[in-house]
Protein backbone atom coordinates (compact mmCIF):
# COMPACT_ATOMS: atom_id res chain seq x y z
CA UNK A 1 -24.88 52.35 13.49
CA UNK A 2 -21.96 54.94 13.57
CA UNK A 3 -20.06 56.51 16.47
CA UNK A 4 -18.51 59.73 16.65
CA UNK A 5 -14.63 58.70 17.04
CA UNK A 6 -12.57 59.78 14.40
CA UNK A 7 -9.46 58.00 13.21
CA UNK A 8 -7.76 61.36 11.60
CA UNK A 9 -7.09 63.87 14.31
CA UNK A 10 -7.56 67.88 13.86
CA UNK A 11 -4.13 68.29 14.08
CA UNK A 12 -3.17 66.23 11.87
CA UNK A 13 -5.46 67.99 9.39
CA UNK A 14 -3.85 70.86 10.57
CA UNK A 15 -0.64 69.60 10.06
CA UNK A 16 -1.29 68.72 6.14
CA UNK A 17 -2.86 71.95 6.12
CA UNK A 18 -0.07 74.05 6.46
CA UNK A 19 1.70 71.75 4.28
CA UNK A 20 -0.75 72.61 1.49
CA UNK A 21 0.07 76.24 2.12
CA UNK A 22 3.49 75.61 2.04
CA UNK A 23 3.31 74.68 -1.29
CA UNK A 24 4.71 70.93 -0.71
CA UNK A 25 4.31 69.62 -4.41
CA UNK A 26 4.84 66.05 -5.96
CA UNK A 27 3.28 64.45 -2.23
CA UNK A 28 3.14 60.74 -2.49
CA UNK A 29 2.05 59.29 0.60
CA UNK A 30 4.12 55.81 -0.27
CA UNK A 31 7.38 57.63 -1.26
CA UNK A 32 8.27 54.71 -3.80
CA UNK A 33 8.18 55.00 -7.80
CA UNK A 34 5.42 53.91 -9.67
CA UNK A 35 5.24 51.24 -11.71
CA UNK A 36 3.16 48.75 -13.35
CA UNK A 37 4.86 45.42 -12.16
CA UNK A 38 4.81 46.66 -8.67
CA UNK A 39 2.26 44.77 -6.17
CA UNK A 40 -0.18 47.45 -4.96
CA UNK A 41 -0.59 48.36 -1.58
CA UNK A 42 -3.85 47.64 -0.15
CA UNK A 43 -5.90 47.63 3.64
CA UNK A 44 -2.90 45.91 5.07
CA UNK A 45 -0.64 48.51 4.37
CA UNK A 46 -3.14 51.34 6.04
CA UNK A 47 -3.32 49.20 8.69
CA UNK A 48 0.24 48.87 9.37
CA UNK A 49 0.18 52.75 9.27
CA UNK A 50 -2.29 52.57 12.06
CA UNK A 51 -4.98 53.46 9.96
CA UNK A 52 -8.41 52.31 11.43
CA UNK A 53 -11.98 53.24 9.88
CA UNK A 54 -13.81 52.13 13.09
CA UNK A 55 -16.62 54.36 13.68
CA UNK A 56 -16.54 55.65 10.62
CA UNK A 57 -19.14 56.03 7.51
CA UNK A 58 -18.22 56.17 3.80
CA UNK A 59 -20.37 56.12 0.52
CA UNK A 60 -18.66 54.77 -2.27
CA UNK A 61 -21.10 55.56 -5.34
CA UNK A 62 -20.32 52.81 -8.44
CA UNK A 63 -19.25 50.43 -6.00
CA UNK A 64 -21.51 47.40 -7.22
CA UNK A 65 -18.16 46.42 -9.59
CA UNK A 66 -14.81 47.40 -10.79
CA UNK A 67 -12.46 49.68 -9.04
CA UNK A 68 -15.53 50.73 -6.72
CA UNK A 69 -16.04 47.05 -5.24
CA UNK A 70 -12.69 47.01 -4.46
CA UNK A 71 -12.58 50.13 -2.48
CA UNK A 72 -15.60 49.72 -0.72
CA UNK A 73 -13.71 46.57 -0.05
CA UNK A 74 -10.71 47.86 1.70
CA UNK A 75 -12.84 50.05 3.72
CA UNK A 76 -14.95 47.79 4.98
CA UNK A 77 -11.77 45.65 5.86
CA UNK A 78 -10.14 48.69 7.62
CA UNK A 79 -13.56 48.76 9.85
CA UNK A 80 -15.91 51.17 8.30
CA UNK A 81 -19.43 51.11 7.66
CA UNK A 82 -19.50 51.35 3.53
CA UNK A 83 -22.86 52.28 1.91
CA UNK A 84 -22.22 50.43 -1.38
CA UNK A 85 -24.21 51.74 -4.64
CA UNK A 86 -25.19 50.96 -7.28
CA UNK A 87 -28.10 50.14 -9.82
CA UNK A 88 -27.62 46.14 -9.65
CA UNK A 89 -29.64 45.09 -6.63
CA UNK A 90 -28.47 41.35 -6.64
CA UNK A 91 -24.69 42.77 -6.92
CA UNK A 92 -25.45 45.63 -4.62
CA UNK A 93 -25.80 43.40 -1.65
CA UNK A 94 -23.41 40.70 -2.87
CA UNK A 95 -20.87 43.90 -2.26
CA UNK A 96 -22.14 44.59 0.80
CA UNK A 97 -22.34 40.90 1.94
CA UNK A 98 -18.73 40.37 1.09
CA UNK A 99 -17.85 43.28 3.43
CA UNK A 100 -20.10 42.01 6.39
CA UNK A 101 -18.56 38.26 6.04
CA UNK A 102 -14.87 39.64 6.75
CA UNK A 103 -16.31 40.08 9.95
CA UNK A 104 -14.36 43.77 10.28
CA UNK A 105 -16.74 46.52 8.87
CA UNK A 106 -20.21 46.81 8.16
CA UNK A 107 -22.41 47.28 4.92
CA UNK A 108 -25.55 48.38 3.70
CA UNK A 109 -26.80 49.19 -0.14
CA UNK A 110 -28.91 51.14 -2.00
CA UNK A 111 -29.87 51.72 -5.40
CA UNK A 112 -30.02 54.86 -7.38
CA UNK A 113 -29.81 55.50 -11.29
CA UNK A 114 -27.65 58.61 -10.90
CA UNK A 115 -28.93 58.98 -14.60
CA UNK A 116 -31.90 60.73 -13.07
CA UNK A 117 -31.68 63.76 -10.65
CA UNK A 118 -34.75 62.85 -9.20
CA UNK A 119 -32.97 59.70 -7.97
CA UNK A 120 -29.85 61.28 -6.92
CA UNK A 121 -32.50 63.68 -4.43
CA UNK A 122 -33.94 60.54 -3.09
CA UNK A 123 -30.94 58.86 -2.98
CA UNK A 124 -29.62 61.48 -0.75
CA UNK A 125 -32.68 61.47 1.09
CA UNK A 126 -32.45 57.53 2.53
CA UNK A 127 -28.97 58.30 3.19
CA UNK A 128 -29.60 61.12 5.36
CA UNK A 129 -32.63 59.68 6.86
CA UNK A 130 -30.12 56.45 7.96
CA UNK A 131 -27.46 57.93 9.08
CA UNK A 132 -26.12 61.08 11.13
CA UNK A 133 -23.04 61.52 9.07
CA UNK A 134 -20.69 60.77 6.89
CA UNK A 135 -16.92 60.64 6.81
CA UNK A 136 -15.58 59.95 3.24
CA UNK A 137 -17.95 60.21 -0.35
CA UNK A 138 -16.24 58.75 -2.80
CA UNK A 139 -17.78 59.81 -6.27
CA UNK A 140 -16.70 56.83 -8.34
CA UNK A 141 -19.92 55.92 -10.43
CA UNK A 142 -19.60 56.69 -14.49
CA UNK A 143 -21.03 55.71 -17.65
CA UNK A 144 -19.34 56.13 -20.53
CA UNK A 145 -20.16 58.07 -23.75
CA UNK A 146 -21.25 54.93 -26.00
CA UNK A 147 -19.73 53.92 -29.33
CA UNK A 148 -23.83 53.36 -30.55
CA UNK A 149 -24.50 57.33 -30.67
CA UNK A 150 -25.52 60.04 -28.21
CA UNK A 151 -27.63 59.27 -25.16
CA UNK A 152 -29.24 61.21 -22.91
CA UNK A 153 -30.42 61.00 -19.30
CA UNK A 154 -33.74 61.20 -17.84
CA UNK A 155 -33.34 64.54 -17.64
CA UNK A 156 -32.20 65.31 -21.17
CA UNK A 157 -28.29 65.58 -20.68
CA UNK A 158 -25.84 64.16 -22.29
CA UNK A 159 -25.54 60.84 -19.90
CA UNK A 160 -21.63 61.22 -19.67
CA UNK A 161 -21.82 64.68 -18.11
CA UNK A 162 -25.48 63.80 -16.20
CA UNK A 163 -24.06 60.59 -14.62
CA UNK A 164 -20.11 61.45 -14.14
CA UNK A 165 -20.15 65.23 -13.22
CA UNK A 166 -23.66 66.53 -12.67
CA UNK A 167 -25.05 63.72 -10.29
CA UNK A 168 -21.70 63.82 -8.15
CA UNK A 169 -22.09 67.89 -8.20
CA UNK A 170 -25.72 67.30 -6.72
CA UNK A 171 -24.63 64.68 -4.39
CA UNK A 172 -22.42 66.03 -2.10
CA UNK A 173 -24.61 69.31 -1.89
CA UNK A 174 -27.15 67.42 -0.27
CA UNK A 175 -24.79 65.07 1.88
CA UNK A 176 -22.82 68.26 3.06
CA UNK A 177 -24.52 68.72 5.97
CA UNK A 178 -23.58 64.90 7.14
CA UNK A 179 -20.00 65.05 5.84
CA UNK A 180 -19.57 68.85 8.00
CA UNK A 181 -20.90 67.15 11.14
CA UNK A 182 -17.86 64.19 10.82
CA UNK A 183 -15.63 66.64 10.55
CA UNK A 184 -12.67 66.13 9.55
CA UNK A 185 -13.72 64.38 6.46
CA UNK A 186 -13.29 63.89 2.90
CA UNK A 187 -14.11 63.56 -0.31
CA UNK A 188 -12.71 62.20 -3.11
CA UNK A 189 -13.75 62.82 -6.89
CA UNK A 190 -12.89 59.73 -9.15
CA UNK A 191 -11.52 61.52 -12.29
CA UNK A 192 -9.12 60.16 -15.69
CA UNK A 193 -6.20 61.52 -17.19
CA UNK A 194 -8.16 61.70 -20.32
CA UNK A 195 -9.46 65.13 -19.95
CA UNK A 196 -10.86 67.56 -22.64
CA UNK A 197 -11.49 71.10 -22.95
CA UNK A 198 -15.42 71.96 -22.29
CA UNK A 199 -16.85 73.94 -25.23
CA UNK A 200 -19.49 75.90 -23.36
CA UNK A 201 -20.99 76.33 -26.74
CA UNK A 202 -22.31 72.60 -26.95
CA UNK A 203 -21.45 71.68 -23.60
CA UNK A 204 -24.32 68.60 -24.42
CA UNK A 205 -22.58 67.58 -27.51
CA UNK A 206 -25.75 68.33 -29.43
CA UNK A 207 -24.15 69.66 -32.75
CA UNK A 208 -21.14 67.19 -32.81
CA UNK A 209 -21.02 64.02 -31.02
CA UNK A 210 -17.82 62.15 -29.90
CA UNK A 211 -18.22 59.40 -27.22
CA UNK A 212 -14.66 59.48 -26.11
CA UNK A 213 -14.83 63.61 -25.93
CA UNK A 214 -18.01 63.30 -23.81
CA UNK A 215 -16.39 61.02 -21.07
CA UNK A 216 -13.11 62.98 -21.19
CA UNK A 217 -15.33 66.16 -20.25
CA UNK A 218 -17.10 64.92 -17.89
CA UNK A 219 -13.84 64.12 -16.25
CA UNK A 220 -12.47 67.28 -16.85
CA UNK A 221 -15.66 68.92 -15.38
CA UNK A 222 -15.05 66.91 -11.92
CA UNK A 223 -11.60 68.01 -11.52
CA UNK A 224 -12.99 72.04 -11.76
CA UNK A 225 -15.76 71.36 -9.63
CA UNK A 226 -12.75 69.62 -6.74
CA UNK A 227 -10.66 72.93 -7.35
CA UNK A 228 -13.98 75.42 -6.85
CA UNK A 229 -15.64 73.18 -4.01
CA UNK A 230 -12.18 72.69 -1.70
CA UNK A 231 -11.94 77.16 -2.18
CA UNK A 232 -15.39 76.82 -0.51
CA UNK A 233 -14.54 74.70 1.85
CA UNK A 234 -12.96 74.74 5.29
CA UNK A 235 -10.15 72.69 5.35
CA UNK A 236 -9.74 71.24 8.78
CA UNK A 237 -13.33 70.36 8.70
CA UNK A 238 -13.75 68.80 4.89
CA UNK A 239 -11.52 68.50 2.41
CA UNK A 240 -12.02 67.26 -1.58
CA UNK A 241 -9.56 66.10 -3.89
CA UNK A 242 -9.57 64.20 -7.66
CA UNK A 243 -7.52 62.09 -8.92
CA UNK A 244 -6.68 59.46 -12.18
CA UNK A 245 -6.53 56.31 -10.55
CA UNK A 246 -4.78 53.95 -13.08
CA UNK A 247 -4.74 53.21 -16.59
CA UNK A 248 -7.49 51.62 -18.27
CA UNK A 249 -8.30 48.81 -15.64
CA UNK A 250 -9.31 45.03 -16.26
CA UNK A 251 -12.90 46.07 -15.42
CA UNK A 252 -16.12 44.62 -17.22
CA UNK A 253 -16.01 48.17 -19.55
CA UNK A 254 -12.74 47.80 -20.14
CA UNK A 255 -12.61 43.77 -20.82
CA UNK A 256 -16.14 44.02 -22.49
CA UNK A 257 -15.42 46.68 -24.73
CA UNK A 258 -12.83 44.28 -26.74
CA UNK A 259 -9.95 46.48 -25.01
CA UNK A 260 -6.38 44.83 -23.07
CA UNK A 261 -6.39 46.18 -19.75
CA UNK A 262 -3.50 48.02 -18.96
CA UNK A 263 -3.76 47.90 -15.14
CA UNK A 264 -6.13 46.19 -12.36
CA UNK A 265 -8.53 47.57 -9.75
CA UNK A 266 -6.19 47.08 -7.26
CA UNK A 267 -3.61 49.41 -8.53
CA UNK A 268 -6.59 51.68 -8.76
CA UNK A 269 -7.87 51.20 -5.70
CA UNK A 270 -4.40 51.89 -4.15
CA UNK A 271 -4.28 55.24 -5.56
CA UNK A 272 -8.23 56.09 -4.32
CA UNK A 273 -7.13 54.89 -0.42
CA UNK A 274 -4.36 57.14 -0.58
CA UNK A 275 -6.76 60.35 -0.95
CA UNK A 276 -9.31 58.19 1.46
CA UNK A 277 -7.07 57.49 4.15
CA UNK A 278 -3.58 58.59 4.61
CA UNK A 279 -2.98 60.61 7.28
CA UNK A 280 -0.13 62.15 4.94
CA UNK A 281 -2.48 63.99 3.26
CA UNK A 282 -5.12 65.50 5.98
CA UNK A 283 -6.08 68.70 5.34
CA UNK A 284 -4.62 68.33 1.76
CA UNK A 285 -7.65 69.87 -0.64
CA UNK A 286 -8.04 71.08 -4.05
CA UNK A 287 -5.46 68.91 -5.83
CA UNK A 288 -5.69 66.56 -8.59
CA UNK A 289 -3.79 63.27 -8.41
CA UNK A 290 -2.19 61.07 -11.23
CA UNK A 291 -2.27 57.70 -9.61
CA UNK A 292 0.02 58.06 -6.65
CA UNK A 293 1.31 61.77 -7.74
CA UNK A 294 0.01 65.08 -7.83
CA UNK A 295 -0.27 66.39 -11.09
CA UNK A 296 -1.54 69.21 -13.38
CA UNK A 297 -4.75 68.42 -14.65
CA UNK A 298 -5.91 69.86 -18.55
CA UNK A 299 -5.18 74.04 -18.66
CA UNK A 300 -8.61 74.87 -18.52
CA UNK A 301 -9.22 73.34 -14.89
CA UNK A 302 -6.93 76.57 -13.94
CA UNK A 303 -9.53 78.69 -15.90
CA UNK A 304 -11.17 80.60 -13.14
CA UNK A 305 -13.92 82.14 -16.30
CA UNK A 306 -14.43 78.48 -17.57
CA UNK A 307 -14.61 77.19 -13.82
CA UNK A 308 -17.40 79.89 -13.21
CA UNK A 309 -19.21 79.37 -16.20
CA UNK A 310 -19.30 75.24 -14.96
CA UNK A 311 -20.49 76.03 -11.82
CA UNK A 312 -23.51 78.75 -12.97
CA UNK A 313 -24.83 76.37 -15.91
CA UNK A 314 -24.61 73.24 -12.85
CA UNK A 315 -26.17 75.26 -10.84
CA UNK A 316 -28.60 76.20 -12.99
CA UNK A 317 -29.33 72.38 -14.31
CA UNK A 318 -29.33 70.91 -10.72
CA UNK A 319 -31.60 73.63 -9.71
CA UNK A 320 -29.53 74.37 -6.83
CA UNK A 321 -30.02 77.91 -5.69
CA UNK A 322 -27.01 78.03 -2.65
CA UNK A 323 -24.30 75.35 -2.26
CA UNK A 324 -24.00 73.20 1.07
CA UNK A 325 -20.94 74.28 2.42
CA UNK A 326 -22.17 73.46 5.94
């Protein structure tokens, strides 16, 4: 199903690497201005590069619509084997139909409510069963807080945090060992620029609800557990950055939700390859993006006491007694 070639070198992990130390800030792999009338790049442009994904395996989670079809898209068009999820089985292989018909990359999916973390463990179980590694996890799925009042998940979380942070902090524990033995690979933590301070007080939002707050601390909440996970990591083997991929996108949410999309997919997708692929940024770890830019994220991601309090309570309410760092 997979072979072990690898399209990014060590040394050019290295390479990025010591351009991380270096303190190289503002990268942008495309080294053009962004803006809104501007045609996104997309597989063509990797390709061009001399990017291939042959050989390769990459999970895109949320990737039965939106931003994460088109991803898993461009993947699978750059030669990759894409495991597409999602909770829609019809869609789910639709996706993964669409990326076996352009006759490039390969696709399989399965379905997991990441709403439950009894179906994020057997999630992770099929995948490891079916394959002997993994080169790029994209954590892309997310559910918003609701305008209709607080919900929780299966678990009793607030579903914003379950689903958007706490399932993705869970996932790639248990796919470590499969993203370690592709080394060099990456992963890539779908954030927002709406971020908001966690108030470890309520961190469920039990005493005072907001929708919008719940989503924006969820997001905030994957872009501290990118900065703590890449200090774990090794960074020529696997590297994990975050990023805001474009403003509010003509997705079904978006559209359905009686909101004017200020951006598409594409442009979204453009600035999701950039952390997936370019060879610009191997070895690059620990950063948040802004679209095409790195950025600073909200002042308490730099919070090394509010980081540490994250990772103890997700520890605690993923039952996770020693991250995979291996």
């Amino acid at each position: 199903m997979r072979s072990r070639t690898k399209t990014l070198s060590r040394r050019a992990a290295l390479i990025g690497g010591l351009c991380t130390a270096a303190g190289l800030g503002a990268r942008q792999a495309f080294g053009q201005a962004r803006r809104d009338d501007r045609t996104p790049e997309n597989e063509s442009h990797w390709a061009r590069m001399g990017v291939s994904l042959e050989g390769t395996t990459a999970l895109v989670t949320g990737s039965t619509d939106g931003l994460g079809t088109e991803v898993a898209r461009q993947l699978g068009a750059l030669g990759a084997f894409v495991i597409v999820h999602g909770r829609n089985a019809e869609r789910g292989e639709q996706v993964a139909q669409m990326i076996r018909d352009a006759d490039r990359g390969d696709a399989v999916f399965y379905r997991a409510d990441l709403a439950s973390l009894a179906e994020v463990h057997a999630f992770a179980d099929h995948v490891i069963a079916r394959h002997d590694g993994l080169d790029l996890l994209i954590n892309n799925a997310a559910a918003t807080g609701g305008g209709g009042g607080r919900r929780t998940s299966a678990d009793g979380h607030e579903l914003a945090f379950a689903v958007n942070y706490l399932s993705h902090f869970l996932l790639t524990h248990r796919l470590m060992p499969l993203l370690d033995a592709s080394a060099p690979a990456r992963i890539v933590n779908v954030s927002s620029l709406g971020q908001t301070a966690i108030d470890f007080e309520d961190v469920m939002m039990e005493r005072e609800y907001n929708g919008g707050n719940a989503y924006r601390r969820s997001k905030l909440a994957q872009i501290m557990f990118t900065i703590d996970l890449a200090a774990m990591l090794d960074a020529t083997r696997v590297t994990v950055t975050s990023l805001h991929p474009a403003r509010s996108m003509n997705t079904q949410r978006v559209i359905g939700g009686g909101n004017e999309p200020l951006s598409t997919v594409e442009q979204g997708a453009e600035a999701v390859m950039q952390l997936a692929v370019s060879p610009k940024l191997a070895g690059v770890t620990g950063v948040y993006f802004n679209q095409l830019n790195e950025a600073q994220a909200n002042a308490q991601a730099y919070d090394e006491e509010a980081r540490a309090k994250l990772w103890a309570l997700s520890m605690e309410l993923t039952g996770i007694t020693k991250y995979n760092t291996t």
